[in-house]
C-alpha atoms as a PDB file:
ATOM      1  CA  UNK A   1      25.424  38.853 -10.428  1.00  0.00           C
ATOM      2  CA  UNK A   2      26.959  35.665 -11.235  1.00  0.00           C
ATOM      3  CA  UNK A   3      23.758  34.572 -13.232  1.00  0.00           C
ATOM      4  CA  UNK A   4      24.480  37.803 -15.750  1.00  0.00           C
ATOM      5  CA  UNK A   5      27.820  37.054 -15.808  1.00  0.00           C
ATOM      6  CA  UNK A   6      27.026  33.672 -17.150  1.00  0.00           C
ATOM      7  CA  UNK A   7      24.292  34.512 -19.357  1.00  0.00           C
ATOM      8  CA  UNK A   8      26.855  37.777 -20.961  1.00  0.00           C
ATOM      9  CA  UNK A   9      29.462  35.196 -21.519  1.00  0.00           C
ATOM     10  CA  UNK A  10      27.309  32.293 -23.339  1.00  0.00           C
ATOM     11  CA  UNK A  11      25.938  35.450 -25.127  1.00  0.00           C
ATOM     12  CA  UNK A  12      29.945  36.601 -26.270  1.00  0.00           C
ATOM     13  CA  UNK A  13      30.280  32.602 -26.926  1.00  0.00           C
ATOM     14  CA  UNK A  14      27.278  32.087 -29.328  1.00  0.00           C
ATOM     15  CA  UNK A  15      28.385  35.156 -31.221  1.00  0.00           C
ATOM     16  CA  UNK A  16      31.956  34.447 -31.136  1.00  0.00           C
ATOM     17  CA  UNK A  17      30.711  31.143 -32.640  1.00  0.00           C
ATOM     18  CA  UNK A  18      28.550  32.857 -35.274  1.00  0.00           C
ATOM     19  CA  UNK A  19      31.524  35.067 -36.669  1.00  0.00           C
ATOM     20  CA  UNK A  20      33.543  31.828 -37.242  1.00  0.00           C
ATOM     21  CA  UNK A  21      35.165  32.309 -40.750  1.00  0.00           C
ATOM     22  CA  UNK A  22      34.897  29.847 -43.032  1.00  0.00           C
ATOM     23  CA  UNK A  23      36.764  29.211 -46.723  1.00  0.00           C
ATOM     24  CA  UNK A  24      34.753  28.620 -49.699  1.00  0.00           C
ATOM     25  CA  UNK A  25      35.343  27.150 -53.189  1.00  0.00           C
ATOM     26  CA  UNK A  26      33.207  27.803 -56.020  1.00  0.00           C
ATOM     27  CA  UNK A  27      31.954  30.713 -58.165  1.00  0.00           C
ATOM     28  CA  UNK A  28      30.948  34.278 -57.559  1.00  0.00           C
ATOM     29  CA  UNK A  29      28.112  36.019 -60.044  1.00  0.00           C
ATOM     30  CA  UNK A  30      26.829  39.448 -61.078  1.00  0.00           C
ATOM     31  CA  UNK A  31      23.842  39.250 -63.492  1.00  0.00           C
ATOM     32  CA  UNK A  32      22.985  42.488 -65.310  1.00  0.00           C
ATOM     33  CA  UNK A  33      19.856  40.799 -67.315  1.00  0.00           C
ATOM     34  CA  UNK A  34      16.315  41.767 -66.394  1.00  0.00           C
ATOM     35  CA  UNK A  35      15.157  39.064 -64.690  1.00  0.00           C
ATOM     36  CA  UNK A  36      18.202  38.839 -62.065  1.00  0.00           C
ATOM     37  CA  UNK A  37      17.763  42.654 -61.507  1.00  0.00           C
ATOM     38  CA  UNK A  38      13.881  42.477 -61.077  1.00  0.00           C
ATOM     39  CA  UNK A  39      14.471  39.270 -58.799  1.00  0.00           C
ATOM     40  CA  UNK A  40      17.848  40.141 -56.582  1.00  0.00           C
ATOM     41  CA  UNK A  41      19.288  43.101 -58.023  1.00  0.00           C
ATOM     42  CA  UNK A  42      22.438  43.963 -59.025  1.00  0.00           C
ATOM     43  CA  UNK A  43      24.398  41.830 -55.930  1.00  0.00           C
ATOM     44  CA  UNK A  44      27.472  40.086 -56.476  1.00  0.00           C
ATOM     45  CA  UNK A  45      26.442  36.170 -55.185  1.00  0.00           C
ATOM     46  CA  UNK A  46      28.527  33.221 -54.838  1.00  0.00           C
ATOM     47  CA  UNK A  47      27.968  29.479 -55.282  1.00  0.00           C
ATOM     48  CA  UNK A  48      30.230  27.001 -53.363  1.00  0.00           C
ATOM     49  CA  UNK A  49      31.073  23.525 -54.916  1.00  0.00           C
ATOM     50  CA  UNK A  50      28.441  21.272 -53.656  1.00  0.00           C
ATOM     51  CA  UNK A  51      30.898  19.205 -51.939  1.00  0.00           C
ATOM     52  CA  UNK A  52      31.330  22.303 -49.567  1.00  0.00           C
ATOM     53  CA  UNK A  53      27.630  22.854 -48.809  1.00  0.00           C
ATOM     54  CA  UNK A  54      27.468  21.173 -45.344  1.00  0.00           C
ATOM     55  CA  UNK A  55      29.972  23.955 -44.438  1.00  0.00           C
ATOM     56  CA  UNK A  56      27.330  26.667 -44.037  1.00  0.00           C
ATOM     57  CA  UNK A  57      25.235  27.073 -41.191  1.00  0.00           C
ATOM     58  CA  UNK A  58      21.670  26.373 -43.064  1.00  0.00           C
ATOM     59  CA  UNK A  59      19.502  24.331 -42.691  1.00  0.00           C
ATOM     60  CA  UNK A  60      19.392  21.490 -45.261  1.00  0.00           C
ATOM     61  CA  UNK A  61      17.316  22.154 -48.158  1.00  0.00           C
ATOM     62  CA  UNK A  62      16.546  20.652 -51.440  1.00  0.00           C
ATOM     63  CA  UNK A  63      17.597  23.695 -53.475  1.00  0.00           C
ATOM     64  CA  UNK A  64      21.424  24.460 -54.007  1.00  0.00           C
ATOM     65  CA  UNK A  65      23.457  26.791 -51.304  1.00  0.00           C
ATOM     66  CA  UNK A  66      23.995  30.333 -52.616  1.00  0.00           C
ATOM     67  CA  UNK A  67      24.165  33.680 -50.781  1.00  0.00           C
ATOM     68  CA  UNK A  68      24.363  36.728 -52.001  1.00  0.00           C
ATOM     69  CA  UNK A  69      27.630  39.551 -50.165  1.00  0.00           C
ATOM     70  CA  UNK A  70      25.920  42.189 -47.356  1.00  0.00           C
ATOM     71  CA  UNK A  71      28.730  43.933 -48.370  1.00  0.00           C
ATOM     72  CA  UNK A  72      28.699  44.405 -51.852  1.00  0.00           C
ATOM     73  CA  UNK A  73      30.637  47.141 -52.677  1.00  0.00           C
ATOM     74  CA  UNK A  74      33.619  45.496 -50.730  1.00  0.00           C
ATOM     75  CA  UNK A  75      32.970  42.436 -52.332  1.00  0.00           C
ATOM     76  CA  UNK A  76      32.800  43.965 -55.913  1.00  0.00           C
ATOM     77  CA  UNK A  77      36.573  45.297 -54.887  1.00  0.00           C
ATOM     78  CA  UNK A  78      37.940  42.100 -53.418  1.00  0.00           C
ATOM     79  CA  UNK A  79      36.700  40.279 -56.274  1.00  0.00           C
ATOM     80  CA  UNK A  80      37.843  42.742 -58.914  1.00  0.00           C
ATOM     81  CA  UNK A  81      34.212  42.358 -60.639  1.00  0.00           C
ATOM     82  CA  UNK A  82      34.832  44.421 -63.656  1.00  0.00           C
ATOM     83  CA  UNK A  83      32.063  47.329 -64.071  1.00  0.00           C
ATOM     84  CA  UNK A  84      28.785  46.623 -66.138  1.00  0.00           C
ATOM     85  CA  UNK A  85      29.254  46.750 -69.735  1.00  0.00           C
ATOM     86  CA  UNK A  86      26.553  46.863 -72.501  1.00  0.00           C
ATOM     87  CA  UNK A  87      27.651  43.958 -74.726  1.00  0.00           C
ATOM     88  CA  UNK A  88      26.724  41.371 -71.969  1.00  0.00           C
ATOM     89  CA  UNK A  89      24.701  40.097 -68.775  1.00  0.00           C
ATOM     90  CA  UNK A  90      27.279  39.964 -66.144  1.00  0.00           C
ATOM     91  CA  UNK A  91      30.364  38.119 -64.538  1.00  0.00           C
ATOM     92  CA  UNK A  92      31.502  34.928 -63.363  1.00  0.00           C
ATOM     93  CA  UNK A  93      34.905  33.809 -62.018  1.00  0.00           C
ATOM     94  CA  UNK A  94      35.960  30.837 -59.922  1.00  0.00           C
ATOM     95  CA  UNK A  95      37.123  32.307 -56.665  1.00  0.00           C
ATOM     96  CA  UNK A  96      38.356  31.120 -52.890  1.00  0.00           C
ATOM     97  CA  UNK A  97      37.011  33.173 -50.175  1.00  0.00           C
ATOM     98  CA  UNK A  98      36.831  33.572 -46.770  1.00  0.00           C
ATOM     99  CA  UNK A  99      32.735  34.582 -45.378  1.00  0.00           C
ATOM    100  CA  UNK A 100      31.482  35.331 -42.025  1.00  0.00           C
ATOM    101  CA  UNK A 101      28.462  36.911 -40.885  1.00  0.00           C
ATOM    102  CA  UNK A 102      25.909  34.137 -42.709  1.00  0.00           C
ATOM    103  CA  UNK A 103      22.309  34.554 -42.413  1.00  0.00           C
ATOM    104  CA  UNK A 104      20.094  31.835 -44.400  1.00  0.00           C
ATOM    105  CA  UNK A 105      16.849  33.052 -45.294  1.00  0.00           C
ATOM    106  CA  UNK A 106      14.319  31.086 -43.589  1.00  0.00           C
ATOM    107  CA  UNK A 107      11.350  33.326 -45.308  1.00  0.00           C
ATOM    108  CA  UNK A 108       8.888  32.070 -47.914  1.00  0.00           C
ATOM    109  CA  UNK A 109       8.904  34.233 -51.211  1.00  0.00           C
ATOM    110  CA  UNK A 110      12.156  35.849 -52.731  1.00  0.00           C
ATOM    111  CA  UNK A 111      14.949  36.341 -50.866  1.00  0.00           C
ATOM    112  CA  UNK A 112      18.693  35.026 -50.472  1.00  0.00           C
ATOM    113  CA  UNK A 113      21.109  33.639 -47.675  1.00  0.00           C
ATOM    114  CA  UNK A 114      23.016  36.262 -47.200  1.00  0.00           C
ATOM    115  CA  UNK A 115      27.129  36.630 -46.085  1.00  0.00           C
ATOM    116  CA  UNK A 116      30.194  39.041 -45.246  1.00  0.00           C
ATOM    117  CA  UNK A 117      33.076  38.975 -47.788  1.00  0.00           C
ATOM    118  CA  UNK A 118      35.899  38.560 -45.024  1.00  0.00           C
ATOM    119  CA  UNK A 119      38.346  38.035 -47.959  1.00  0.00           C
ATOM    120  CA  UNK A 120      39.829  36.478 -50.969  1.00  0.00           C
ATOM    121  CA  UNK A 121      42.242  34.043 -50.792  1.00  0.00           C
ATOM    122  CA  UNK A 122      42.421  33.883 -54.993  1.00  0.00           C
ATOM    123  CA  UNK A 123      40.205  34.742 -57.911  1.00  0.00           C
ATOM    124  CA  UNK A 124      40.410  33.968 -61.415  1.00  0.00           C
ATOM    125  CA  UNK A 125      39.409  35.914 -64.095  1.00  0.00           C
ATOM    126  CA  UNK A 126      36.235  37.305 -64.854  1.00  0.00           C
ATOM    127  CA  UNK A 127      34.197  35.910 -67.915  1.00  0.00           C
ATOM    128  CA  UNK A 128      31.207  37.793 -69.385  1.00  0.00           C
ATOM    129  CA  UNK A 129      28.069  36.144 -69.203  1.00  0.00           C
ATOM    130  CA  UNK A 130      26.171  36.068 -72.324  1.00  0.00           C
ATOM    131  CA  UNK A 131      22.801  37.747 -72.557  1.00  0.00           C
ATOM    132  CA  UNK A 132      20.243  34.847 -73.760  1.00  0.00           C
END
């Protein structure tokens, strides 16, 4: 009995531990263009400053830290990511946020790390990305 006990506690610890928020600088991106669609869809993503890589649990790697938001639609909202337009290939806006939930993709072949949009502490405006 006390041996479950144990284990269910180290279990609510490790998860408990795994939910930790953590604040983020850098820049969140929707890319409408081909290429981005064919490759990770339509997700809103975010890039931290490299100086706040070491924050996310990932392994290190020689490719830059990105993940894309589980939940997008809430992210989209919180981030006031203006709709798709025709005249260009996305949006981009410097942002401070608040993630839990991270999974890094450990896979070989396409795929993302992957995060919760707790919140936004501030965004700034959106600019259009230009279509190449």
């Amino acid at each position: 009995m006390q041996l479950a006990a144990a284990l269910l506690l180290a279990t609510a610890c490790l998860s408990a531990q795994a939910q930790t928020p953590i604040v983020l600088d850098g820049q969140y991106s929707v890319r409408t263009d081909e290429m981005s669609v064919q490759i990770i869809g339509e997700r809103v993503c975010f890039a931290p400053d490299k100086a706040q890589w070491g924050r996310l649990p990932r392994p290190a790697a020689a490719h830059d830290a990105w993940f894309c938001f589980a939940n997008d639609g809430q992210a989209r909202r919180l981030l006031r990511v203006p709709a798709r337009q025709a005249d260009n290939c996305g949006w981009q806006a410097r942002a401070r946020i608040v993630i839990d939930s991270y999974q890094p993709y450990g896979e070989q072949g396409d795929g993302n790390d992957m995060a919760r949009l707790a919140s936004v502490i501030k965004v700034a405006q959106p600019n259009a990305i230009a279509c190449e």
